[in-house]
N, C-alpha and C. Protein backbone atom coordinates (compact mmCIF):
# COMPACT_ATOMS: atom_id res chain seq x y z
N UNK A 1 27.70 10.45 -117.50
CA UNK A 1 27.80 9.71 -118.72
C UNK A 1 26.65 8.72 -118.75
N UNK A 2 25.89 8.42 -120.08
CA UNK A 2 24.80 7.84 -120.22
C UNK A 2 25.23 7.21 -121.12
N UNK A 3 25.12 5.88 -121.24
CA UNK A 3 24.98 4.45 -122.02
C UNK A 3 23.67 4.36 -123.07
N UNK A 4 24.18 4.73 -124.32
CA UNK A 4 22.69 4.75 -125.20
C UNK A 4 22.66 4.04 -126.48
N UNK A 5 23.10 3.38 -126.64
CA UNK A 5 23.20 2.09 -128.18
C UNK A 5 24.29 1.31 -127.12
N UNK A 6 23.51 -0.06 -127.02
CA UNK A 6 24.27 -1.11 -126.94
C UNK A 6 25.30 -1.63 -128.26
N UNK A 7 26.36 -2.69 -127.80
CA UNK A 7 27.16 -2.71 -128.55
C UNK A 7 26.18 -3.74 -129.71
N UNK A 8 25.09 -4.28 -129.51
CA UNK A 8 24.04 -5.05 -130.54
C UNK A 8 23.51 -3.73 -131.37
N UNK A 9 23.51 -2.62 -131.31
CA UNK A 9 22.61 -1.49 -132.26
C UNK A 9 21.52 -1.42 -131.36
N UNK A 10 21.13 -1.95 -130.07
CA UNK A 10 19.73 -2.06 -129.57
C UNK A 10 19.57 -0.62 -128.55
N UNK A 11 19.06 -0.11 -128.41
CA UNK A 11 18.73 1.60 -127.65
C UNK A 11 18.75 0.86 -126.85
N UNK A 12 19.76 1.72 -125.54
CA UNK A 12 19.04 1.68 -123.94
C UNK A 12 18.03 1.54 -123.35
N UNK A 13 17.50 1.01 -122.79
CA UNK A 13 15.58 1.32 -121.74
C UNK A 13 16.08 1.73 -120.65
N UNK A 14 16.90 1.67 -120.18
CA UNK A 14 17.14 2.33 -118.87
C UNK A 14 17.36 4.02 -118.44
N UNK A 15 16.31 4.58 -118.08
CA UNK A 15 16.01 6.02 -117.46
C UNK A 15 17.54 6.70 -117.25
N UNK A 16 17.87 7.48 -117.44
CA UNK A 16 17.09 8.70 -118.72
C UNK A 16 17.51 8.23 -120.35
N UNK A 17 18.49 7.60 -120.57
CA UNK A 17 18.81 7.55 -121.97
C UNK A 17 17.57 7.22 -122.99
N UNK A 18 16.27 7.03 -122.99
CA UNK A 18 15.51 7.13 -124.10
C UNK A 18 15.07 8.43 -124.11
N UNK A 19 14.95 9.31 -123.03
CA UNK A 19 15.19 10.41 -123.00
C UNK A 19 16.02 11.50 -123.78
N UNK A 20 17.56 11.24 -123.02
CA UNK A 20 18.36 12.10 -123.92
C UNK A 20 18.03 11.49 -125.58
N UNK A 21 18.44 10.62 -125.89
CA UNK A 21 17.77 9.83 -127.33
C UNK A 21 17.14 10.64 -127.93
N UNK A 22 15.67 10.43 -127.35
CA UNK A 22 14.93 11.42 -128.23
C UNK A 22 14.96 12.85 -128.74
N UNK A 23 16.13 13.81 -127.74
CA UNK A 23 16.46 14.93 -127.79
C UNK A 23 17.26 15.17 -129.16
N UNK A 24 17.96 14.37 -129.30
CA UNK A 24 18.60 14.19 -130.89
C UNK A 24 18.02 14.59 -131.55
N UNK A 25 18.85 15.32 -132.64
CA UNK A 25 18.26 15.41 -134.37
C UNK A 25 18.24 14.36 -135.28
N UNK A 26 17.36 13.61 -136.01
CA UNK A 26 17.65 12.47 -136.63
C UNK A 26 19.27 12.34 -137.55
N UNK A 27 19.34 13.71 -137.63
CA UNK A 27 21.31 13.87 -138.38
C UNK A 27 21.90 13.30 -137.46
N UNK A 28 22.06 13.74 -135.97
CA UNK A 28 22.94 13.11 -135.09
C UNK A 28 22.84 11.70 -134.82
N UNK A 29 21.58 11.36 -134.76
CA UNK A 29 21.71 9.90 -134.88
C UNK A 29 22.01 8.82 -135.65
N UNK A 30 21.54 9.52 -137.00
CA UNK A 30 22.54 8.98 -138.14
C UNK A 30 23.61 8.61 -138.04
N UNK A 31 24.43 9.76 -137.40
CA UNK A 31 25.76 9.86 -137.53
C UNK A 31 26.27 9.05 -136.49
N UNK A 32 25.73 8.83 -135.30
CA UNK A 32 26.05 8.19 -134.05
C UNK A 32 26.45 6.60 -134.66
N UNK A 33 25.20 6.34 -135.25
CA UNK A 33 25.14 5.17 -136.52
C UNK A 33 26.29 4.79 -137.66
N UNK A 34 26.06 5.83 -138.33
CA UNK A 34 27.17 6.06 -138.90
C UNK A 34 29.02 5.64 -138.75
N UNK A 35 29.18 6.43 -137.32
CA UNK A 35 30.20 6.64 -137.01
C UNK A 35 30.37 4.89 -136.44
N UNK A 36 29.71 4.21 -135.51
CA UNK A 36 29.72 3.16 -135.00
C UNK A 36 30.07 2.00 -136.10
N UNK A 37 29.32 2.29 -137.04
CA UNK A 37 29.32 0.73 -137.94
C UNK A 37 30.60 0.80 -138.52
N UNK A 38 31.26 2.49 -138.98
CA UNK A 38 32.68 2.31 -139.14
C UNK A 38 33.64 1.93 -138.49
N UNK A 39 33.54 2.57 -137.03
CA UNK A 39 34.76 2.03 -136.07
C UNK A 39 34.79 0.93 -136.11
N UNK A 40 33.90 -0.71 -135.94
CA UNK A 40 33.34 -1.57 -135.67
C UNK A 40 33.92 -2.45 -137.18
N UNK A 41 33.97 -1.32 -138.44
CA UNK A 41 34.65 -2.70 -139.33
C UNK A 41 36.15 -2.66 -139.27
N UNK A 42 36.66 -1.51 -138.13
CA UNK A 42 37.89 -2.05 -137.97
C UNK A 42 38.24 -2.75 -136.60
N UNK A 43 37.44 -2.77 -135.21
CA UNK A 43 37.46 -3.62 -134.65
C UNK A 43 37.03 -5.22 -134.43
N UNK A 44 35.91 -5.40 -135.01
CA UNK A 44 35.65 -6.52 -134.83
C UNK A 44 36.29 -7.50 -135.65
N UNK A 45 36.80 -6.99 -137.19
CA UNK A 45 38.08 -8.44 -137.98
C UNK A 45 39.40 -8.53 -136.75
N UNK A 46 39.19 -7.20 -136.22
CA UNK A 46 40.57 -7.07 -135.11
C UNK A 46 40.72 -8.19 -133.85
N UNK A 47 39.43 -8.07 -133.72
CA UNK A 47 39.44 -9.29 -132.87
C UNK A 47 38.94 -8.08 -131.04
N UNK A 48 38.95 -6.93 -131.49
CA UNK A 48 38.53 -5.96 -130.05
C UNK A 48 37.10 -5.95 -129.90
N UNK A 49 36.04 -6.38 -130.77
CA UNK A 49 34.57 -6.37 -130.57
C UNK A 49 33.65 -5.53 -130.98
N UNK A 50 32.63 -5.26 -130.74
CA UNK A 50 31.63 -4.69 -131.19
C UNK A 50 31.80 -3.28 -129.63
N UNK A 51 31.26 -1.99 -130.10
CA UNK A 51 30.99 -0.99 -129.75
C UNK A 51 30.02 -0.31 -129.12
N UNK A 52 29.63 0.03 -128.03
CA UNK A 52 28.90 0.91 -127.33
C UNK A 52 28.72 2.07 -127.56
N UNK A 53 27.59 2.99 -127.64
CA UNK A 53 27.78 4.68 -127.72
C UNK A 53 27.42 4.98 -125.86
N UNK A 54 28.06 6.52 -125.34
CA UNK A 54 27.79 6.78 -124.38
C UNK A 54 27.59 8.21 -124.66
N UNK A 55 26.70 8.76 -124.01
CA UNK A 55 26.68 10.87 -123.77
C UNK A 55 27.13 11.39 -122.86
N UNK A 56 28.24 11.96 -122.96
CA UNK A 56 27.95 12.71 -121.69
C UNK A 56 27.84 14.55 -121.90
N UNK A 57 28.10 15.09 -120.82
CA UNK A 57 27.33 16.67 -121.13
C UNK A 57 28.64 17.27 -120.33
N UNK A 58 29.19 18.20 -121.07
CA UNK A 58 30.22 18.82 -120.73
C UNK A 58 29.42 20.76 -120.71
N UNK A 59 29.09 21.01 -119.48
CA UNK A 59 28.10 21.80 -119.25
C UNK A 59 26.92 21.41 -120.35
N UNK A 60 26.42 21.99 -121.63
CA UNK A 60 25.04 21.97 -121.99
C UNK A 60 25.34 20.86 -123.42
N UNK A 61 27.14 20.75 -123.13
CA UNK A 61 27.42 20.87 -124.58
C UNK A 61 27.40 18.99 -124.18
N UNK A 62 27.13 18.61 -125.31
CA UNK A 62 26.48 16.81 -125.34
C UNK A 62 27.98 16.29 -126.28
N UNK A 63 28.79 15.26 -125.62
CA UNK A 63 29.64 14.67 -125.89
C UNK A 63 29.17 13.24 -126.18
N UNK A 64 29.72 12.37 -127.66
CA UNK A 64 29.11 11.09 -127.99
C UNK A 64 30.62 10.33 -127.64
N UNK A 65 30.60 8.87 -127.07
CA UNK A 65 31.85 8.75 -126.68
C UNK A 65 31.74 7.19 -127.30
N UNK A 66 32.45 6.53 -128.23
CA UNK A 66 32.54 5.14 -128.86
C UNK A 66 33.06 4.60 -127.55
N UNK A 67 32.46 3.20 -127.19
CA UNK A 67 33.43 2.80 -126.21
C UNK A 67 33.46 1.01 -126.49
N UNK A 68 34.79 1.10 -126.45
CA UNK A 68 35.40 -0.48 -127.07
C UNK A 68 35.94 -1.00 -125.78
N UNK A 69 35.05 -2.25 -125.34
CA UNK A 69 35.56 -3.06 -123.77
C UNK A 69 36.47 -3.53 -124.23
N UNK A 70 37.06 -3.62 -122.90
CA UNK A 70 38.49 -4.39 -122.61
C UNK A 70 38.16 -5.99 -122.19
N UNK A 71 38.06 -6.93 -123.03
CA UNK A 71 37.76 -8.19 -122.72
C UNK A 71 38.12 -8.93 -123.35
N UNK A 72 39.25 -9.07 -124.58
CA UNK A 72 39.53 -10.37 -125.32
C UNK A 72 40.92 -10.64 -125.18
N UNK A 73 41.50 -10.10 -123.87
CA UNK A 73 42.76 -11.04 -123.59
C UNK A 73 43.94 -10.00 -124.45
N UNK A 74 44.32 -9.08 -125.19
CA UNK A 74 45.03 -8.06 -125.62
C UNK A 74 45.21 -7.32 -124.35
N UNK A 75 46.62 -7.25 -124.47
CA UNK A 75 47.33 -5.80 -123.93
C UNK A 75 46.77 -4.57 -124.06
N UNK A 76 46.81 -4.03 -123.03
CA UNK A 76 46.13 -2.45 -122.94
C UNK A 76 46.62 -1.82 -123.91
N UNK A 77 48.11 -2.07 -124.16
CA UNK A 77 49.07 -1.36 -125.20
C UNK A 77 48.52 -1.37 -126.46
N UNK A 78 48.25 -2.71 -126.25
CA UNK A 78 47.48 -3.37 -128.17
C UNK A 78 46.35 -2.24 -128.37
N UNK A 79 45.67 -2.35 -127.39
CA UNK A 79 44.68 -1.85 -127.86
C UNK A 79 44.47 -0.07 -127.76
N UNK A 80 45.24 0.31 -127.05
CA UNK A 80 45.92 1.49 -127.58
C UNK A 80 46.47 2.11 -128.47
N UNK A 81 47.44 0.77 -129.11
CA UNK A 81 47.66 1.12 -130.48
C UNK A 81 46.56 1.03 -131.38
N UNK A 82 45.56 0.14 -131.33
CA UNK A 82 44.76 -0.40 -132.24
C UNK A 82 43.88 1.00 -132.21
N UNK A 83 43.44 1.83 -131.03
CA UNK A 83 42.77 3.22 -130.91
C UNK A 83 43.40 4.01 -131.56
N UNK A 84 44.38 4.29 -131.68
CA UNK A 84 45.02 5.21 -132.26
C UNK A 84 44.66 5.00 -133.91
N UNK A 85 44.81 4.18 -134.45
CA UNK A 85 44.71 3.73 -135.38
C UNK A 85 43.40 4.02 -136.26
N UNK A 86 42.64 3.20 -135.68
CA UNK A 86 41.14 3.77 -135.65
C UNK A 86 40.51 5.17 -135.36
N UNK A 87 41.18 6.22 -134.52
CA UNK A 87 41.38 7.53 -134.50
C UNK A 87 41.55 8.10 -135.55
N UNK A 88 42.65 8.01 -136.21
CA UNK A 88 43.44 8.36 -137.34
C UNK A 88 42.27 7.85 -138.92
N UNK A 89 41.99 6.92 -138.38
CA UNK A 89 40.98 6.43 -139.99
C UNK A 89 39.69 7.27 -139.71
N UNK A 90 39.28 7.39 -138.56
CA UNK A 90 38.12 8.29 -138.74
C UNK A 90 37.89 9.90 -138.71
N UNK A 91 39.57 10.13 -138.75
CA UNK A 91 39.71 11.29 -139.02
C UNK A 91 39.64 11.63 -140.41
N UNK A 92 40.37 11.22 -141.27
CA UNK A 92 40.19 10.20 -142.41
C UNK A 92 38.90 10.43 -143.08
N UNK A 93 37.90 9.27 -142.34
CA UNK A 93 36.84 9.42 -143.28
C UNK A 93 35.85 10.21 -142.59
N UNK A 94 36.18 11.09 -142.03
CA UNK A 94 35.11 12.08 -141.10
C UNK A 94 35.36 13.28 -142.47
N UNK A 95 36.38 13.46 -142.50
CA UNK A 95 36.56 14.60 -143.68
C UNK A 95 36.12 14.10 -144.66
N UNK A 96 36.22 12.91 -145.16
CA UNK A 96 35.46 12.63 -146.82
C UNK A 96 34.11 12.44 -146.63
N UNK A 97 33.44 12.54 -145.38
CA UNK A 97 32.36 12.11 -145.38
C UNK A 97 31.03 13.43 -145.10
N UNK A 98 31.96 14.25 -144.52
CA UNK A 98 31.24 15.75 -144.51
C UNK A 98 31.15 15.49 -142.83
N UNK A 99 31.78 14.63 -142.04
CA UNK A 99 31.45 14.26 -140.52
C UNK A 99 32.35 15.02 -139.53
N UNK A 100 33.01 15.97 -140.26
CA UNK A 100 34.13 16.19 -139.26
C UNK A 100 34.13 17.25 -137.98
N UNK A 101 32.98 17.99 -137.82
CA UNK A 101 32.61 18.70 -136.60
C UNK A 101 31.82 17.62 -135.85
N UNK A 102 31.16 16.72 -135.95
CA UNK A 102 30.76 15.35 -135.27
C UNK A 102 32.04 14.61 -135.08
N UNK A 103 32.96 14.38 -135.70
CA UNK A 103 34.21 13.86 -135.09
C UNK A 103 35.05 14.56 -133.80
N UNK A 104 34.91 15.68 -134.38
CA UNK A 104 34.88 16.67 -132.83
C UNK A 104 34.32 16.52 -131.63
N UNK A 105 33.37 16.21 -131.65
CA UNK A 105 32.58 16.06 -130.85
C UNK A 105 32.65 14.43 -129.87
N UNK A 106 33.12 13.44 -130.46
CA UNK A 106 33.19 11.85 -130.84
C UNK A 106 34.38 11.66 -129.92
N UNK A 107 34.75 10.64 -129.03
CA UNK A 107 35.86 10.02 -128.38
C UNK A 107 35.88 8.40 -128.45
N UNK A 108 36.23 7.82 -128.95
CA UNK A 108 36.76 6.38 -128.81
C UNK A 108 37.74 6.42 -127.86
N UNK A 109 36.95 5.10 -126.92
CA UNK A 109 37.82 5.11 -125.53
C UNK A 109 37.87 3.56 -125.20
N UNK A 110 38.71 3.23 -124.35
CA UNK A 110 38.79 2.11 -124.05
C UNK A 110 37.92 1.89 -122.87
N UNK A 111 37.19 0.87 -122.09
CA UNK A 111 36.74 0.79 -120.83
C UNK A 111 36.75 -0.79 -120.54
N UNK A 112 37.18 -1.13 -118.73
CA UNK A 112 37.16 -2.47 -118.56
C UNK A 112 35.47 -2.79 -118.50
C-alpha cells in the first residue's frame, strides 16, 4: 500500500508514489479528486477530518483506498457508523455521477 494525496490535496514525494501517480489516466485522477472532496464534505462538518488517498495492487489490479485517521477522540463505533454512512452516500452519488465502476474499485477505511 502506497500513500499518494495527503489529507492537504498535496501529492506524496516519497519513492515510489510520484511514480505510481504518474501511471494514472488523468480520468482516474480526477476521480481520485473527485471522490475525496466528496467524502470530506461529509467528514470534516462531522468533526472525523480531512482524508488521505492510498494504492494498493491486488496482483496488477490497482486498488484506491480513502483513508479517514482515527484521532478526534470518537468511538471506533462512531466512526464506523459514520463509514457506513458515507459508504452508502457514495454509492449514491457514484451512480448519479457516472463513478460507479471507480466506486468499485474505492475503500474508505478507518486507520489509527
Amino acid at each position: 500500500m502506497y500513500k499518494i494525496i495527503n489529507e492537504d490535496n498535496t501529492l506524496v514525494k516519497d519513492y515510489p508514489s510520484p511514480q505510481i501517480y504518474e501511471t494514472m489516466s488523468d480520468e482516474e485522477k480526477r476521480n481520485i479528486f473527485v471522490f475525496k472532496n466528496e467524502i470530506e464534505k461529509m467528514t470534516v462538518p462531522n468533526g472525523l477530518g480531512k482524508v488521505s488517498v492510498t494504492i494498493s495492487y491486488d496482483g496488477s489490479y490497482r486498488e484506491k483506498e480513502f483513508i479517514i485517521k482515527y484521532s478526534n477522540g470518537f468511538s471506533k463505533e462512531h466512526y464506523e457508523k459514520e463509514i457506513d454512512k458515507i459508504d452508502n452516500h457514495m454509492l449514491t452519488f457514484s451512480k448519479k455521477n457516472h463513478l460507479y465502476d471507480f466506486y468499485l474499485d474505492s475503500y474508505i477505511l478507518l486507520r489509527d
